[in-house]
C-alpha atoms as a PDB file:
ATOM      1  CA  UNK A   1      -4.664 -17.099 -17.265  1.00  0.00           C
ATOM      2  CA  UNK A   2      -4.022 -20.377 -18.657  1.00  0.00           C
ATOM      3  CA  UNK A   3      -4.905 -22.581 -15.587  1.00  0.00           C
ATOM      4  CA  UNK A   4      -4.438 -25.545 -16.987  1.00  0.00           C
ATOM      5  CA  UNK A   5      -0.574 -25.352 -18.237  1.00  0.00           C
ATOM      6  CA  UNK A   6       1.525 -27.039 -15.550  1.00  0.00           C
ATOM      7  CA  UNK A   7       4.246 -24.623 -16.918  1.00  0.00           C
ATOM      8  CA  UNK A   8       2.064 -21.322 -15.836  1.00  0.00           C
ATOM      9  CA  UNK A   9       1.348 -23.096 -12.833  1.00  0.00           C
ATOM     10  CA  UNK A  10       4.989 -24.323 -12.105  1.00  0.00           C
ATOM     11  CA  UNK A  11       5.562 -19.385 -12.308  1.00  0.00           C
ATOM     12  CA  UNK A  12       2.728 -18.778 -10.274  1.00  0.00           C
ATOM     13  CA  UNK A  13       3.644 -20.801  -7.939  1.00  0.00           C
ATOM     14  CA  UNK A  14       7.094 -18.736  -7.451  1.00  0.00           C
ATOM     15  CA  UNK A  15       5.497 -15.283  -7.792  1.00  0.00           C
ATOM     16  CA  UNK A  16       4.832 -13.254  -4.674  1.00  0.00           C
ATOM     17  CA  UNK A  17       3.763  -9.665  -3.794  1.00  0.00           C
ATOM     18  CA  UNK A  18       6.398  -8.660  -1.510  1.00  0.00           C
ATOM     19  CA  UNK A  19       4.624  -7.902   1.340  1.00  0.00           C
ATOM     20  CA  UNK A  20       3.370 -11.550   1.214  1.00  0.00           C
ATOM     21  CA  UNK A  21       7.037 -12.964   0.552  1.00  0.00           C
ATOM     22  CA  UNK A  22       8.271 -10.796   3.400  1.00  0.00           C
ATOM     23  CA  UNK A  23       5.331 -12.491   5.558  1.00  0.00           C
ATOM     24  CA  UNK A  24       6.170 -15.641   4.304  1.00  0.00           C
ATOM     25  CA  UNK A  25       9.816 -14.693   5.954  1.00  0.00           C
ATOM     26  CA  UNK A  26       8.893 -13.625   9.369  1.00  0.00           C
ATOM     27  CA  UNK A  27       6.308 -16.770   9.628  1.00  0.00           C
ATOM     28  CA  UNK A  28       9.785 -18.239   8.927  1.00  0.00           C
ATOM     29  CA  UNK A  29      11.800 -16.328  11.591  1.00  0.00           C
ATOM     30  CA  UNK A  30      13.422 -15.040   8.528  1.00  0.00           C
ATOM     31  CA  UNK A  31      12.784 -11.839   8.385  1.00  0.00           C
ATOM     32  CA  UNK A  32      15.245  -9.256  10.211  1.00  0.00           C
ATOM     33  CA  UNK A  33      13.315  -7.378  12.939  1.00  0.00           C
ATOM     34  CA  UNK A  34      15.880  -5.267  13.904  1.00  0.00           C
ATOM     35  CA  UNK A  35      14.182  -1.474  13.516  1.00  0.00           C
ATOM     36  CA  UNK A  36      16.041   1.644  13.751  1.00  0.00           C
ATOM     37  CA  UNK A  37      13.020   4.018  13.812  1.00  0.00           C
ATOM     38  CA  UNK A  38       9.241   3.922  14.426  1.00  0.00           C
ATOM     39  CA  UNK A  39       7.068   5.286  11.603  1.00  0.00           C
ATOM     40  CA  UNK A  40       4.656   6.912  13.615  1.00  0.00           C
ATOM     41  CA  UNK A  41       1.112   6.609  12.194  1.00  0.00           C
ATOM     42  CA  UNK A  42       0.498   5.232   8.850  1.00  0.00           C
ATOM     43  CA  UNK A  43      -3.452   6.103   6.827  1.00  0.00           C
ATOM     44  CA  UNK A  44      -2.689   2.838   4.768  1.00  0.00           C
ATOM     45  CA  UNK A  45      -4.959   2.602   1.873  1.00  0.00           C
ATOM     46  CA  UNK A  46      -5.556  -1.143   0.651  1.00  0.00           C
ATOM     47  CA  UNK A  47      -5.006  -1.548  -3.378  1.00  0.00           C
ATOM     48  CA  UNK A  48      -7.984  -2.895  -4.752  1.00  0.00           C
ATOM     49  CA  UNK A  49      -5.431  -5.401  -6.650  1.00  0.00           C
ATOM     50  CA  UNK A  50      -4.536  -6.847  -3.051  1.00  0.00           C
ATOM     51  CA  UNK A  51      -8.177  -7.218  -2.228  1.00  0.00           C
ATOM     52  CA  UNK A  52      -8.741  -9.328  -5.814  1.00  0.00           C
ATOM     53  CA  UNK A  53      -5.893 -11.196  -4.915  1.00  0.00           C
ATOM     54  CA  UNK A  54      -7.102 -12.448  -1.505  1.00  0.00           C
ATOM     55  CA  UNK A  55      -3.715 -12.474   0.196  1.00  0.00           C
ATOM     56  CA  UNK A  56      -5.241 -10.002   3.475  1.00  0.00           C
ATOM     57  CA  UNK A  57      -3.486  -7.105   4.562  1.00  0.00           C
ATOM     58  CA  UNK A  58       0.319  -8.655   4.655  1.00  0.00           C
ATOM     59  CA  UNK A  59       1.564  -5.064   3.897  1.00  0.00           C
ATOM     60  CA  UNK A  60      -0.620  -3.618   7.317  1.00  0.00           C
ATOM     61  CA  UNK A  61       1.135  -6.805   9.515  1.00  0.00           C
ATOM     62  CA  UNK A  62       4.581  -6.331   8.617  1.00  0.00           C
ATOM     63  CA  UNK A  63       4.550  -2.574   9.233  1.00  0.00           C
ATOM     64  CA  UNK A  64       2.905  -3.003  12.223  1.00  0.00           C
ATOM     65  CA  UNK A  65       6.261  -4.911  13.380  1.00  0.00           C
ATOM     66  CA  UNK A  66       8.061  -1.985  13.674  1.00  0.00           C
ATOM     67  CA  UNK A  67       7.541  -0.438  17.009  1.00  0.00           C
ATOM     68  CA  UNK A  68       6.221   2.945  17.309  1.00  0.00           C
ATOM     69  CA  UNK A  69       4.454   2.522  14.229  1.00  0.00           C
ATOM     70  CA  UNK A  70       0.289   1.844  13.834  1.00  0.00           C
ATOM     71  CA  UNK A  71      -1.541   1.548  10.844  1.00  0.00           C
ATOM     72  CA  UNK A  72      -4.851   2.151   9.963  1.00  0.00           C
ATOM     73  CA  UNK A  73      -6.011   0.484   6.873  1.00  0.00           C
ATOM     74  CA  UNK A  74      -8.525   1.503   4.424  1.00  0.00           C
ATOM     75  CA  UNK A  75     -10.230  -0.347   2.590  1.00  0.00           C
ATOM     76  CA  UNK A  76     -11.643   1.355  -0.520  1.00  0.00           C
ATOM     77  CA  UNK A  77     -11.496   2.113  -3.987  1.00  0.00           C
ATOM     78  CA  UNK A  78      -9.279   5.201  -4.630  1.00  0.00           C
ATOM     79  CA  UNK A  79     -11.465   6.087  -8.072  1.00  0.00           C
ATOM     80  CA  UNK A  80      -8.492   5.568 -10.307  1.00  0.00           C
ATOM     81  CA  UNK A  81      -8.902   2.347 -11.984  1.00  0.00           C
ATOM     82  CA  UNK A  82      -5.885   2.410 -14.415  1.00  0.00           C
ATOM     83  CA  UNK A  83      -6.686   5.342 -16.998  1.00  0.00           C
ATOM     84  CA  UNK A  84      -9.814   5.950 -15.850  1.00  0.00           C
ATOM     85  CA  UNK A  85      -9.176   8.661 -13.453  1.00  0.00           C
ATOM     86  CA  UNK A  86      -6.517  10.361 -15.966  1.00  0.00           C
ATOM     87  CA  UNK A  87      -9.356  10.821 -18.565  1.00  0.00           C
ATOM     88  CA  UNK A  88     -11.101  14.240 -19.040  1.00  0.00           C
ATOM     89  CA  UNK A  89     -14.627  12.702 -18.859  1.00  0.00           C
ATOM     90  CA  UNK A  90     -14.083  10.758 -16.180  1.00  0.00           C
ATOM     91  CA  UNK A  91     -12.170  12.441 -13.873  1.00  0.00           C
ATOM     92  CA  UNK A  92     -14.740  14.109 -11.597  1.00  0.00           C
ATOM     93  CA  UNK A  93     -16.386  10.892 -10.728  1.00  0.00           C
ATOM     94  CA  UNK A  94     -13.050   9.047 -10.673  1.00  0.00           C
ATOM     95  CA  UNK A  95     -12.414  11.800  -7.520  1.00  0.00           C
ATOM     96  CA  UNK A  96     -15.976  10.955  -6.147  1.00  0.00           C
ATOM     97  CA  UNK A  97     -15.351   7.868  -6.411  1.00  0.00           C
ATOM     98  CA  UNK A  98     -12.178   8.529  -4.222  1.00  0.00           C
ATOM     99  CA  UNK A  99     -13.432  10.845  -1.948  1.00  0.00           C
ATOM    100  CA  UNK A 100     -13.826   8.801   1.036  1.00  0.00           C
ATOM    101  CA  UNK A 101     -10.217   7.676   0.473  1.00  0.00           C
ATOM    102  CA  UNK A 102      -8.491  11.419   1.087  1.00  0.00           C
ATOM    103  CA  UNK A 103     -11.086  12.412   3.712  1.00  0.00           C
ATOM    104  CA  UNK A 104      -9.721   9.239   5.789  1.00  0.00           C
ATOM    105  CA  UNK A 105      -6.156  10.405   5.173  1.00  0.00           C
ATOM    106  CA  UNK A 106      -7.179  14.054   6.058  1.00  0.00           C
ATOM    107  CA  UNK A 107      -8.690  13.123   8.973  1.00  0.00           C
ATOM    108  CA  UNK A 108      -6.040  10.581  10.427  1.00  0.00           C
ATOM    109  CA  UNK A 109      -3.664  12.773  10.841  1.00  0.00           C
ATOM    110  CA  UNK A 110      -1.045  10.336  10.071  1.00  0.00           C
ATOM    111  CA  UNK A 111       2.549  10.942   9.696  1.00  0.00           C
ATOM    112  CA  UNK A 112       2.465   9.205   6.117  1.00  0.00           C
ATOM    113  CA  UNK A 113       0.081   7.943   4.118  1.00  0.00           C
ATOM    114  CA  UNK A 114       0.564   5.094   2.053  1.00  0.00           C
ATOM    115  CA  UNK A 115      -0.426   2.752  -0.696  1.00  0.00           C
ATOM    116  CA  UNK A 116       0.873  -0.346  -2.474  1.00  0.00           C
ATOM    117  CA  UNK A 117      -0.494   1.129  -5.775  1.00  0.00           C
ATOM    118  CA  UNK A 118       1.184   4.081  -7.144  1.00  0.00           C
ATOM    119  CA  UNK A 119      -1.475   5.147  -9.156  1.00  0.00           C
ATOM    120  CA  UNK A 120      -4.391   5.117  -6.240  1.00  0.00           C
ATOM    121  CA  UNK A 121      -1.458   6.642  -4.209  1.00  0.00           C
ATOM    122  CA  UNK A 122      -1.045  10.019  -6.247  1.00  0.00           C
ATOM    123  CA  UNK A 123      -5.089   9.722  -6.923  1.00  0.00           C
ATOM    124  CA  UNK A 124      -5.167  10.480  -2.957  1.00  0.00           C
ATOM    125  CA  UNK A 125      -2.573  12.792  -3.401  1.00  0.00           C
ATOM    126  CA  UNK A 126      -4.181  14.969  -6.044  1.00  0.00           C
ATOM    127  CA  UNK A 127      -7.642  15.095  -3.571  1.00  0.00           C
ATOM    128  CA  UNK A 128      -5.626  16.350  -0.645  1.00  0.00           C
ATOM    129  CA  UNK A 129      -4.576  20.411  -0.061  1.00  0.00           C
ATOM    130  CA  UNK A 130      -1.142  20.573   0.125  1.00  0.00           C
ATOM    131  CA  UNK A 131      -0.119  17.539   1.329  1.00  0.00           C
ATOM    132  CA  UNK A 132       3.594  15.595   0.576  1.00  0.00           C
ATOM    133  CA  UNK A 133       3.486  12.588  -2.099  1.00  0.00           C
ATOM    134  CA  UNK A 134       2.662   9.126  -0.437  1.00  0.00           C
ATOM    135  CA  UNK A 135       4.934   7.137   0.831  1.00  0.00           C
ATOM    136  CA  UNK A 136       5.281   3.767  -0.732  1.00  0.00           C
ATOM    137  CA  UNK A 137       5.080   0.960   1.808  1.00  0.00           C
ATOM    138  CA  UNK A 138       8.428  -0.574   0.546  1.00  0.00           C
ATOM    139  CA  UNK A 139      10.282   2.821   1.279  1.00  0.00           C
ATOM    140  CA  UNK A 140       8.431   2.747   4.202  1.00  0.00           C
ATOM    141  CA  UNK A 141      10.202  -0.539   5.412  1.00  0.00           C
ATOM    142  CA  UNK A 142      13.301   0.911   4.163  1.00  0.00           C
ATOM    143  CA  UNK A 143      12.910   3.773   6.399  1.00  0.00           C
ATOM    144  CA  UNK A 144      12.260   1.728   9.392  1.00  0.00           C
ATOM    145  CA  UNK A 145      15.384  -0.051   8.661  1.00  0.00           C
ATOM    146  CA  UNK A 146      17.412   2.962   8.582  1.00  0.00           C
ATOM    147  CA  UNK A 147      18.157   2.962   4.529  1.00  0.00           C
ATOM    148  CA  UNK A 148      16.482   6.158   3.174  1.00  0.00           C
ATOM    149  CA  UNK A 149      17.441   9.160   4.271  1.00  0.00           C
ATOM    150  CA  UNK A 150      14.341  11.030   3.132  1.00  0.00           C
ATOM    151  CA  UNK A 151      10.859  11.205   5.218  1.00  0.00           C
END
């Protein structure tokens, strides 16, 4: 929005995601690589906001710092869209739409599954039997670290 005020431009230009700020920081040798724990495996699903954004997969590479961990990315729509997959008459195709998404995770048997978008998180959450909440990738990191307690 607004591409031509050197003011919005002066903002955008000091907005990151964090992934891509904490890439930024390792390119750097800035970032602290000092792991206390491997994640395991990690099903990984790409937001489709990343995707629009064309910043790659920074979330994937940092994780895939921490040894003992692997990732597997996937890269598809998890049927959400915002409201859309909350809304009575759209909900079955939103979870079509989605499908593919929670099979992956089903099938990969990771030891967390995770997305940068909460919302196309608990969509693959809510196709899955049984299965814990996702793991956001930031808690992730903070696991690997040794600062949350949970798994």
């Amino acid at each position: 929005m607004f591409p031509d005020e050197p003011e919005v431009a002066k903002i955008k230009r000091h907005i990151f995601d964090p992934f891509e700020y904490l890439a930024l920081r390792h390119k750097s040798g800035l970032m602290r690589t000092d792991f206390a724990r491997p994640l395991g495996k990690v099903a990984y699903h790409v937001a489709c906001h990343l995707r629009v954004q064309n910043i790659g997969l920074k979330t994937r590479d940092i994780l895939q710092l921490i040894p003992g961990t692997t990732v597997e990315p996937i890269e598809r729509c998890s049927g959400h869209n915002g409201t859309y997959g909350v809304k009575r008459e759209f909900r079955d195709t939103s979870m079509k739409i989605g499908k593919p998404v929670v099979q992956r995770v089903q099938a990969s048997g990771a030891d967390f599954y995770a997305s940068d978008c909460p919302i196309g998180g608990h969509q693959i959450e809510s196709g899955l039997d049984n299965a814990p909440p996702p793991t956001h990738p930031l808690t992730l990191l903070r696991m690997a670290y040794g600062l949350e307690t949970t798994s």
